[in-house]
PDB file of N, CA and C in Angstrom:
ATOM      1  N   UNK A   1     -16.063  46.844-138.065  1.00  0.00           N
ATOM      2  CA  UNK A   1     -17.446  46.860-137.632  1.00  0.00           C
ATOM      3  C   UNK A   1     -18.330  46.471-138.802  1.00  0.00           C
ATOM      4  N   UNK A   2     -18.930  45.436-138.594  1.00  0.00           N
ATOM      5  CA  UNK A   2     -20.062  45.027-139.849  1.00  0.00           C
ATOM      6  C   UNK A   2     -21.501  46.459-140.049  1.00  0.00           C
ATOM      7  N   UNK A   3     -21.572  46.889-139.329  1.00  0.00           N
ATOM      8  CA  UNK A   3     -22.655  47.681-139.466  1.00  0.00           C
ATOM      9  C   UNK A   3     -21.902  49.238-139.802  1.00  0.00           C
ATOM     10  N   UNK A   4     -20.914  49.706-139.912  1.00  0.00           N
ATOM     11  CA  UNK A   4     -20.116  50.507-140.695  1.00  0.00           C
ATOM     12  C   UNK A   4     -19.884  50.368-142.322  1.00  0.00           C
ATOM     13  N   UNK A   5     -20.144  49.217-142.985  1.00  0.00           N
ATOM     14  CA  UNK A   5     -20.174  48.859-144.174  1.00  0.00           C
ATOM     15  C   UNK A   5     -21.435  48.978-144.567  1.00  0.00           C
ATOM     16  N   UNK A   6     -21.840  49.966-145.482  1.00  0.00           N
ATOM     17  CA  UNK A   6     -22.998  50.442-146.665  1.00  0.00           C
ATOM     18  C   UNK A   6     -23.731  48.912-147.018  1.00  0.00           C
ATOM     19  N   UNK A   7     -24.798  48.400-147.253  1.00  0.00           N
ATOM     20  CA  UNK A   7     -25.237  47.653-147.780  1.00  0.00           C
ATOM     21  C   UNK A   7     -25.209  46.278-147.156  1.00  0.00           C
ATOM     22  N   UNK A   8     -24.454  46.124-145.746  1.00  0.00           N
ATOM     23  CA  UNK A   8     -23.856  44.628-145.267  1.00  0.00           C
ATOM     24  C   UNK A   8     -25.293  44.523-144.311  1.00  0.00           C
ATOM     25  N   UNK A   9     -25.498  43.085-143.991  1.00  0.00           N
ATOM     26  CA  UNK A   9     -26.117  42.867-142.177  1.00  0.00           C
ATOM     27  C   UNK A   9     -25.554  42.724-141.424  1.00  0.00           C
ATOM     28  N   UNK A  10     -25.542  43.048-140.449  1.00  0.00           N
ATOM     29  CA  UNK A  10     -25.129  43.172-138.869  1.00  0.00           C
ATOM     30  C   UNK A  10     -25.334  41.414-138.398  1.00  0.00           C
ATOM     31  N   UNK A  11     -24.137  40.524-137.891  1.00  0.00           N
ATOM     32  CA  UNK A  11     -24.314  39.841-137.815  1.00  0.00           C
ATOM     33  C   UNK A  11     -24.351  39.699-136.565  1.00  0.00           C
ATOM     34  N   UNK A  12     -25.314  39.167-135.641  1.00  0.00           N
ATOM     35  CA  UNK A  12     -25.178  38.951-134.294  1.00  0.00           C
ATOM     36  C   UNK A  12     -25.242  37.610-133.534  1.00  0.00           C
ATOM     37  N   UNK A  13     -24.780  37.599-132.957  1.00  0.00           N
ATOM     38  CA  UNK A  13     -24.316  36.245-132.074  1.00  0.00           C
ATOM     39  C   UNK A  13     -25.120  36.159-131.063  1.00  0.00           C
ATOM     40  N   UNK A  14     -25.875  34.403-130.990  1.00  0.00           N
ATOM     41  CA  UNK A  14     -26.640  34.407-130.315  1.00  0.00           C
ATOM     42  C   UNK A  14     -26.091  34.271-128.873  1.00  0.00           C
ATOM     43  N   UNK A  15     -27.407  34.492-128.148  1.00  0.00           N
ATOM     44  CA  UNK A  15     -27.055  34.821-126.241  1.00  0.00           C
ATOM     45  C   UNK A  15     -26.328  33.225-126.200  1.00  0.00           C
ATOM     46  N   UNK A  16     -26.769  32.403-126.702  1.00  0.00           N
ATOM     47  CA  UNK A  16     -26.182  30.693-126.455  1.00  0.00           C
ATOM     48  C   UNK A  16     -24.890  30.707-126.769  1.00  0.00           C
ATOM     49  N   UNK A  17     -24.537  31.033-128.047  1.00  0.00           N
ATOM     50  CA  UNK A  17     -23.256  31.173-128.371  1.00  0.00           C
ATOM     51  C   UNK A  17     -22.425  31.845-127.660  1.00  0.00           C
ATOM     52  N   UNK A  18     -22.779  32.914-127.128  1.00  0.00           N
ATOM     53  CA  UNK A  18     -21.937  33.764-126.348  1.00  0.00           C
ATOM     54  C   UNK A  18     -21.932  33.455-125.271  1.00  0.00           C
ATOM     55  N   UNK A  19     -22.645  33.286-124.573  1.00  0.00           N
ATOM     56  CA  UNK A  19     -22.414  32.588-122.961  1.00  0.00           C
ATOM     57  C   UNK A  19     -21.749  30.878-123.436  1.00  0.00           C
ATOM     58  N   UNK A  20     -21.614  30.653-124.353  1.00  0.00           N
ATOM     59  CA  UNK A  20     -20.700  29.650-123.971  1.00  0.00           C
ATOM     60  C   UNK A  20     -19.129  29.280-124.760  1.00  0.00           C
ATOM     61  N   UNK A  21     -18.899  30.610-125.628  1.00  0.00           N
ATOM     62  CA  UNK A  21     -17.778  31.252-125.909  1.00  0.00           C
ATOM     63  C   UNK A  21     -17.188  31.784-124.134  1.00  0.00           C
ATOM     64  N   UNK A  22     -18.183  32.339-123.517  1.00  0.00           N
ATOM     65  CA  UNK A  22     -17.431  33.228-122.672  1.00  0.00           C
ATOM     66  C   UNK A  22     -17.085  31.828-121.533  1.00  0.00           C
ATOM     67  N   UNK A  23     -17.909  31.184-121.951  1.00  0.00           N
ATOM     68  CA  UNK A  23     -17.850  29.742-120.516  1.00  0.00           C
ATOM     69  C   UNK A  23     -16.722  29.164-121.236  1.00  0.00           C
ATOM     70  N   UNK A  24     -16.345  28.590-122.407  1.00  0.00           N
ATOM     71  CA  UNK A  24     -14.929  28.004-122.746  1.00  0.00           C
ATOM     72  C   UNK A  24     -13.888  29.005-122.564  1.00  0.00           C
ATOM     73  N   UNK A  25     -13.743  30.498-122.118  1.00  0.00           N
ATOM     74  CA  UNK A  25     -12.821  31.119-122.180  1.00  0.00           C
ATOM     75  C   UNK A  25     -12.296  30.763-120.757  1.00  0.00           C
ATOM     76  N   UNK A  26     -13.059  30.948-119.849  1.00  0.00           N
ATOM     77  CA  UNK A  26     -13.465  30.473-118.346  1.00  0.00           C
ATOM     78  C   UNK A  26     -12.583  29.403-117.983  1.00  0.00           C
ATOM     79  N   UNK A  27     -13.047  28.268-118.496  1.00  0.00           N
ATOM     80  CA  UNK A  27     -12.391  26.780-118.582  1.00  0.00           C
ATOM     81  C   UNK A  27     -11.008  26.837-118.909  1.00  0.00           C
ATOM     82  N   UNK A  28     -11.021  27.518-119.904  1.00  0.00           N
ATOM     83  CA  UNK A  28      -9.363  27.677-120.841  1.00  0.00           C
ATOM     84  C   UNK A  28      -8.569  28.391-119.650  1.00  0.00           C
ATOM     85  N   UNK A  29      -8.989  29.252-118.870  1.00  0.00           N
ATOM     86  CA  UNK A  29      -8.457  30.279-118.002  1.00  0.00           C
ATOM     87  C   UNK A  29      -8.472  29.058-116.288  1.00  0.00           C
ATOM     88  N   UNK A  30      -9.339  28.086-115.902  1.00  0.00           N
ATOM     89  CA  UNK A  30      -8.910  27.453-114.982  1.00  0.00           C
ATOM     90  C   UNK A  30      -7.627  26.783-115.323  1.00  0.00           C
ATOM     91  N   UNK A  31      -8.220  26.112-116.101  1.00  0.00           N
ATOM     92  CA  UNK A  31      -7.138  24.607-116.669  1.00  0.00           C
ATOM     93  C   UNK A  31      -5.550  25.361-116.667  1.00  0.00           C
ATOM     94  N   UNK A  32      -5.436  26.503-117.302  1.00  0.00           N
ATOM     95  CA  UNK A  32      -3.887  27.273-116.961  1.00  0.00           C
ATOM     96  C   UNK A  32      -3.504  27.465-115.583  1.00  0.00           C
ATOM     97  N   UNK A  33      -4.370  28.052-115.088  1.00  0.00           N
ATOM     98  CA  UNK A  33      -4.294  28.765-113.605  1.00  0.00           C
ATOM     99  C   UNK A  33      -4.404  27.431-112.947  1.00  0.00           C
ATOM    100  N   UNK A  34      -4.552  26.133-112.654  1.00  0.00           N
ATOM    101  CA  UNK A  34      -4.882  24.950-112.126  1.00  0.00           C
ATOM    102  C   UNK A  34      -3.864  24.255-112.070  1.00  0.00           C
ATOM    103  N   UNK A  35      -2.689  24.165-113.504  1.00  0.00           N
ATOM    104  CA  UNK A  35      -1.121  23.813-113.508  1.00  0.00           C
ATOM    105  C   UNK A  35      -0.598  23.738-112.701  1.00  0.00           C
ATOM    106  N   UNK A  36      -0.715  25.381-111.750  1.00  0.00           N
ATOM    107  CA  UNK A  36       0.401  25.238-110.914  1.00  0.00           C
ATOM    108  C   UNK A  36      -0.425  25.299-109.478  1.00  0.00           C
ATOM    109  N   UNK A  37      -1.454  24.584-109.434  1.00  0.00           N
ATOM    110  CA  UNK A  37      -2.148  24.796-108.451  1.00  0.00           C
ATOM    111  C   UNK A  37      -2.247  23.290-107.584  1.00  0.00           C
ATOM    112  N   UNK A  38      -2.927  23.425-106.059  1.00  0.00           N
ATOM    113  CA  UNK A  38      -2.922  21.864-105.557  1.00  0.00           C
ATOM    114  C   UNK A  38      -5.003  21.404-105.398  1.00  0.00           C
ATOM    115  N   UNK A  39      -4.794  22.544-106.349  1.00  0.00           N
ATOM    116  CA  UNK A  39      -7.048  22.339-106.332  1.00  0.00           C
ATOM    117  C   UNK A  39      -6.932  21.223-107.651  1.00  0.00           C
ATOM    118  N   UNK A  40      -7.338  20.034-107.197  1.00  0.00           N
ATOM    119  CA  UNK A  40      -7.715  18.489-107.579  1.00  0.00           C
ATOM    120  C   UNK A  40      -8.862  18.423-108.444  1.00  0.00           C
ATOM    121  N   UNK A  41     -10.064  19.681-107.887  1.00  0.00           N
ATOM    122  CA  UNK A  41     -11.127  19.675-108.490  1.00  0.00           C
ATOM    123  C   UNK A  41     -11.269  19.305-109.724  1.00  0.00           C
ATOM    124  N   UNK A  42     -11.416  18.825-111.141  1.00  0.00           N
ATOM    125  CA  UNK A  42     -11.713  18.473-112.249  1.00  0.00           C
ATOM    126  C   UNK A  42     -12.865  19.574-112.877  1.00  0.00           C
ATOM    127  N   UNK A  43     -12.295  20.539-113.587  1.00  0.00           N
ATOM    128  CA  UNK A  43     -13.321  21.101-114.511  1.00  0.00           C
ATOM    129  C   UNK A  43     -14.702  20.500-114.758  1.00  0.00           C
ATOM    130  N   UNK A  44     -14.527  19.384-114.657  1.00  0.00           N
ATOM    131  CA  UNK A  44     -15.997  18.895-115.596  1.00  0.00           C
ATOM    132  C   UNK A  44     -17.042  18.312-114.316  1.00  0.00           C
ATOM    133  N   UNK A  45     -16.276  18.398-113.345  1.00  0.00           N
ATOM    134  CA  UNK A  45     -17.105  18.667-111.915  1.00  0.00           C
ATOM    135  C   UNK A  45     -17.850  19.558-112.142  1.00  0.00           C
ATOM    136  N   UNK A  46     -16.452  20.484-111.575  1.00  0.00           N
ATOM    137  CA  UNK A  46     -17.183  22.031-111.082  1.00  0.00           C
ATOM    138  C   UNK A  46     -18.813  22.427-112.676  1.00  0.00           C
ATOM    139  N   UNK A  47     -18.052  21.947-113.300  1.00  0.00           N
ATOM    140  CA  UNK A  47     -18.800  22.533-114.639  1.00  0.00           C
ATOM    141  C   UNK A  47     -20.793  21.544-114.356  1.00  0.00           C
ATOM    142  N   UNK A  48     -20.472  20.285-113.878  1.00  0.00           N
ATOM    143  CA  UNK A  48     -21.277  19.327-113.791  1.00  0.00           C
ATOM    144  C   UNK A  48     -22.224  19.938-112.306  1.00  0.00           C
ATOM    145  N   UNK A  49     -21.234  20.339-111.312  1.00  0.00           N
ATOM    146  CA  UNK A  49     -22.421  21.101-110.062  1.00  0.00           C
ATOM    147  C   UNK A  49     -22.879  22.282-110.927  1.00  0.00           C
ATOM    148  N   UNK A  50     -22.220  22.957-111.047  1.00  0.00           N
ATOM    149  CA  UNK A  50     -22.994  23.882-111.968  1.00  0.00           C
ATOM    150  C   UNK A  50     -24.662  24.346-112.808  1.00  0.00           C
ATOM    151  N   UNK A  51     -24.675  22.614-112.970  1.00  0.00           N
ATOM    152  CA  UNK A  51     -25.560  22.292-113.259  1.00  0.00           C
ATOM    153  C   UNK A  51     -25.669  22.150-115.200  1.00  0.00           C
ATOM    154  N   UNK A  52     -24.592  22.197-115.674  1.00  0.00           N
ATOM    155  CA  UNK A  52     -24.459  21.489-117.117  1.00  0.00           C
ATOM    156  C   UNK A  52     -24.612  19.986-117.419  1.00  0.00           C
ATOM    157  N   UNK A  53     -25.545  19.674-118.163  1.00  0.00           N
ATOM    158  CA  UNK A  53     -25.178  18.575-118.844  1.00  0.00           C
ATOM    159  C   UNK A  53     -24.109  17.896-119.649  1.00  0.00           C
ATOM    160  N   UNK A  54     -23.428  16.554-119.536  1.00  0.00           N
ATOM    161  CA  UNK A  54     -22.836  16.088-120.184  1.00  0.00           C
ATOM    162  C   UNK A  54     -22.140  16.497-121.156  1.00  0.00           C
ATOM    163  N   UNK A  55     -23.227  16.536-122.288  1.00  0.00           N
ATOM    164  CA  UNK A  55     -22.949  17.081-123.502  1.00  0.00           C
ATOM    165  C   UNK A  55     -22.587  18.753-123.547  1.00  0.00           C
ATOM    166  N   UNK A  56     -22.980  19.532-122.644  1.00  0.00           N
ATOM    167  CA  UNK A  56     -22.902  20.620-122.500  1.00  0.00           C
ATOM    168  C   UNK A  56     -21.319  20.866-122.223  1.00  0.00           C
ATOM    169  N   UNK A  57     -21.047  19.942-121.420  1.00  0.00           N
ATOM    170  CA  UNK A  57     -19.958  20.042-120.828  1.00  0.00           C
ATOM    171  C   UNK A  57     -18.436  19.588-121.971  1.00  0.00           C
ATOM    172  N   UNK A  58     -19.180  18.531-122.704  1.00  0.00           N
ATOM    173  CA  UNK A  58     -18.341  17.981-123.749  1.00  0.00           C
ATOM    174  C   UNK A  58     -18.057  19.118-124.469  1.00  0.00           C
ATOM    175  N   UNK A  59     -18.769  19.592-124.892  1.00  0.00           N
ATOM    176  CA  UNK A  59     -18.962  21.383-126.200  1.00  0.00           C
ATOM    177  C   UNK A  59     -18.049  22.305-125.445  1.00  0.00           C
ATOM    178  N   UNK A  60     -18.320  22.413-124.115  1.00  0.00           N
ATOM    179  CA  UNK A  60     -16.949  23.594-123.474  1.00  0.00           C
ATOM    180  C   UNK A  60     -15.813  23.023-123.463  1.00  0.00           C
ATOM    181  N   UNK A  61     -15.494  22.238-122.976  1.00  0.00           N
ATOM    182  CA  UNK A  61     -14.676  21.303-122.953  1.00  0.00           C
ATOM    183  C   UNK A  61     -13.448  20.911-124.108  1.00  0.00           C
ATOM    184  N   UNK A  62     -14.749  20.468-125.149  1.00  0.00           N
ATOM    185  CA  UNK A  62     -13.546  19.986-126.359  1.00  0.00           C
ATOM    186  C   UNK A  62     -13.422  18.288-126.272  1.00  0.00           C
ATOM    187  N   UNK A  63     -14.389  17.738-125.111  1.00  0.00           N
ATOM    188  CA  UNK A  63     -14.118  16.408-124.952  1.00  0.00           C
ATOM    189  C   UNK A  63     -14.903  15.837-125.764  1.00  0.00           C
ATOM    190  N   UNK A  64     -14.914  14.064-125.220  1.00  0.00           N
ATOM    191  CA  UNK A  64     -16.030  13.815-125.828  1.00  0.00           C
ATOM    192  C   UNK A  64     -17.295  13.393-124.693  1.00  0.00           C
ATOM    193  N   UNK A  65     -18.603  13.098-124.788  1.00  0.00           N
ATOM    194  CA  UNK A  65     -19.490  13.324-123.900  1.00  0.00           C
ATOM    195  C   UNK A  65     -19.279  12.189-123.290  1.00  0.00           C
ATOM    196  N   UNK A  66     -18.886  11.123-123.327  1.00  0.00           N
ATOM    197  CA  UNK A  66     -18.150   9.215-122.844  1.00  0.00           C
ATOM    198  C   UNK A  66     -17.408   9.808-121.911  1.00  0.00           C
ATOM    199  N   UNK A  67     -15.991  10.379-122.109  1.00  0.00           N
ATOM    200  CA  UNK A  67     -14.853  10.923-121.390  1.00  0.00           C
ATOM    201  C   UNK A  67     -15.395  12.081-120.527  1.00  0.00           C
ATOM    202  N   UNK A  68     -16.658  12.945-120.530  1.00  0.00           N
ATOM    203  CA  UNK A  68     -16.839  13.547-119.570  1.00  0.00           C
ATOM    204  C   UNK A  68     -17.748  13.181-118.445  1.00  0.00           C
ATOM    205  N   UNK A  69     -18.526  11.521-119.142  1.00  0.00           N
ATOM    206  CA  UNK A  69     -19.167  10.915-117.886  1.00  0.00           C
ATOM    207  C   UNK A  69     -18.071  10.289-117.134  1.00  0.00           C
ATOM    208  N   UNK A  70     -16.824   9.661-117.484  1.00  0.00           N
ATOM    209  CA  UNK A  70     -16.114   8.431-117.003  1.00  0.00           C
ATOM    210  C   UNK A  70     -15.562   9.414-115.956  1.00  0.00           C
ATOM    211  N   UNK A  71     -15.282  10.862-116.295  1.00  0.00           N
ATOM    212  CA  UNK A  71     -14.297  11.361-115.004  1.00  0.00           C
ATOM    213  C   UNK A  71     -15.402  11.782-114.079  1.00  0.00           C
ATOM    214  N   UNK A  72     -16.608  11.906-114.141  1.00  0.00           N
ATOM    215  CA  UNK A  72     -17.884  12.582-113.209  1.00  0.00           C
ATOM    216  C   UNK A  72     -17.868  11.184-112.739  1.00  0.00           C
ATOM    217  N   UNK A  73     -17.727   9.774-113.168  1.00  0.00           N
ATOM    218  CA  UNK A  73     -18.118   8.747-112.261  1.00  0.00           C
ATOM    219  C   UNK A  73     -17.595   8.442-111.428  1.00  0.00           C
ATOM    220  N   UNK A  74     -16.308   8.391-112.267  1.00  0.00           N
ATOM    221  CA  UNK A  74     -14.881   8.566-110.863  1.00  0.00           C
ATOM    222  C   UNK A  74     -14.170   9.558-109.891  1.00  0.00           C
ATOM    223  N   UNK A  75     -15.324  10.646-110.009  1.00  0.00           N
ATOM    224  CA  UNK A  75     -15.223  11.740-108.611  1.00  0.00           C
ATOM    225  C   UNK A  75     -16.045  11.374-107.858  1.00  0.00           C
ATOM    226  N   UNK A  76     -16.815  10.469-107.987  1.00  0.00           N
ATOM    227  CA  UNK A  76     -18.486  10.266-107.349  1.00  0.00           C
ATOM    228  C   UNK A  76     -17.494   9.761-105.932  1.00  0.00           C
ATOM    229  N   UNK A  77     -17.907   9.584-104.392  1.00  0.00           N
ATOM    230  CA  UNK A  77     -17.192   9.319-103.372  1.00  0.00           C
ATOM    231  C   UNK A  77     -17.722   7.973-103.396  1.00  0.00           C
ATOM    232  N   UNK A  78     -16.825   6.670-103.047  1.00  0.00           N
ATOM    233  CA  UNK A  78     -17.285   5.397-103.418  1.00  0.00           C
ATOM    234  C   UNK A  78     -17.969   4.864-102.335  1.00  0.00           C
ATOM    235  N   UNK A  79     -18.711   4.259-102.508  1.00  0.00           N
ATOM    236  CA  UNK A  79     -19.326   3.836-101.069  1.00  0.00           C
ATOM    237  C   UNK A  79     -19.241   2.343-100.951  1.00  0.00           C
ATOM    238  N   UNK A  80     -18.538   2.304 -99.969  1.00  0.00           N
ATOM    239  CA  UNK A  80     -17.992   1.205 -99.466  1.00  0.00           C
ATOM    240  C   UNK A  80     -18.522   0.103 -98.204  1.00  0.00           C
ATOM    241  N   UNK A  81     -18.943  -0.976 -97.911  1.00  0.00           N
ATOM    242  CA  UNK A  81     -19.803  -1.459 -97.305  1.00  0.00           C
ATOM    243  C   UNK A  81     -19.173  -1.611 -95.826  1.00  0.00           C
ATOM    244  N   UNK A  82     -19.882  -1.524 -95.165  1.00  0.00           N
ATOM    245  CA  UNK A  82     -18.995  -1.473 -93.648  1.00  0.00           C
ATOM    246  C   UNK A  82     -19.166  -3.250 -92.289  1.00  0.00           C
TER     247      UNK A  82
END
């Protein structure tokens, strides 16, 4: 415990940091559980309805923000001319 030590500061972690420590734990915990699963969905969907940005999504992720538009473009449903 930092605040058990005589003379130290208490270091605290901001609300940003932590909600998105707890959101990559999240991700880390689909992507396993998803292995053996037949849900197609793409993390960076679900993460993208969600309502995250790109880059937001790159930072949970681990990607890069290029590679998390190219797979959001190619979930988009194609529309095809009739």
């Amino acid at each position: 415990m930092a605040n058990a030590r005589a003379g130290r500061e208490q270091h605290v972690v901001s609300t940003e940091a932590a909600l998105t420590g707890i959101l990559a734990l999240f991700v880390e915990a689909r992507e396993r559980q998803a292995k053996g699963s037949n849900d197609t969905t793409k993390i960076e969907v679900l993460l993208s309805r969600a309502g995250l940005t790109n880059e937001d999504i790159a930072t949970v992720t681990g990607k890069q923000a290029d590679a998390v538009r190219k797979v959001l473009e190619r979930a988009k449903p194609s529309k095809r001319s009739s």
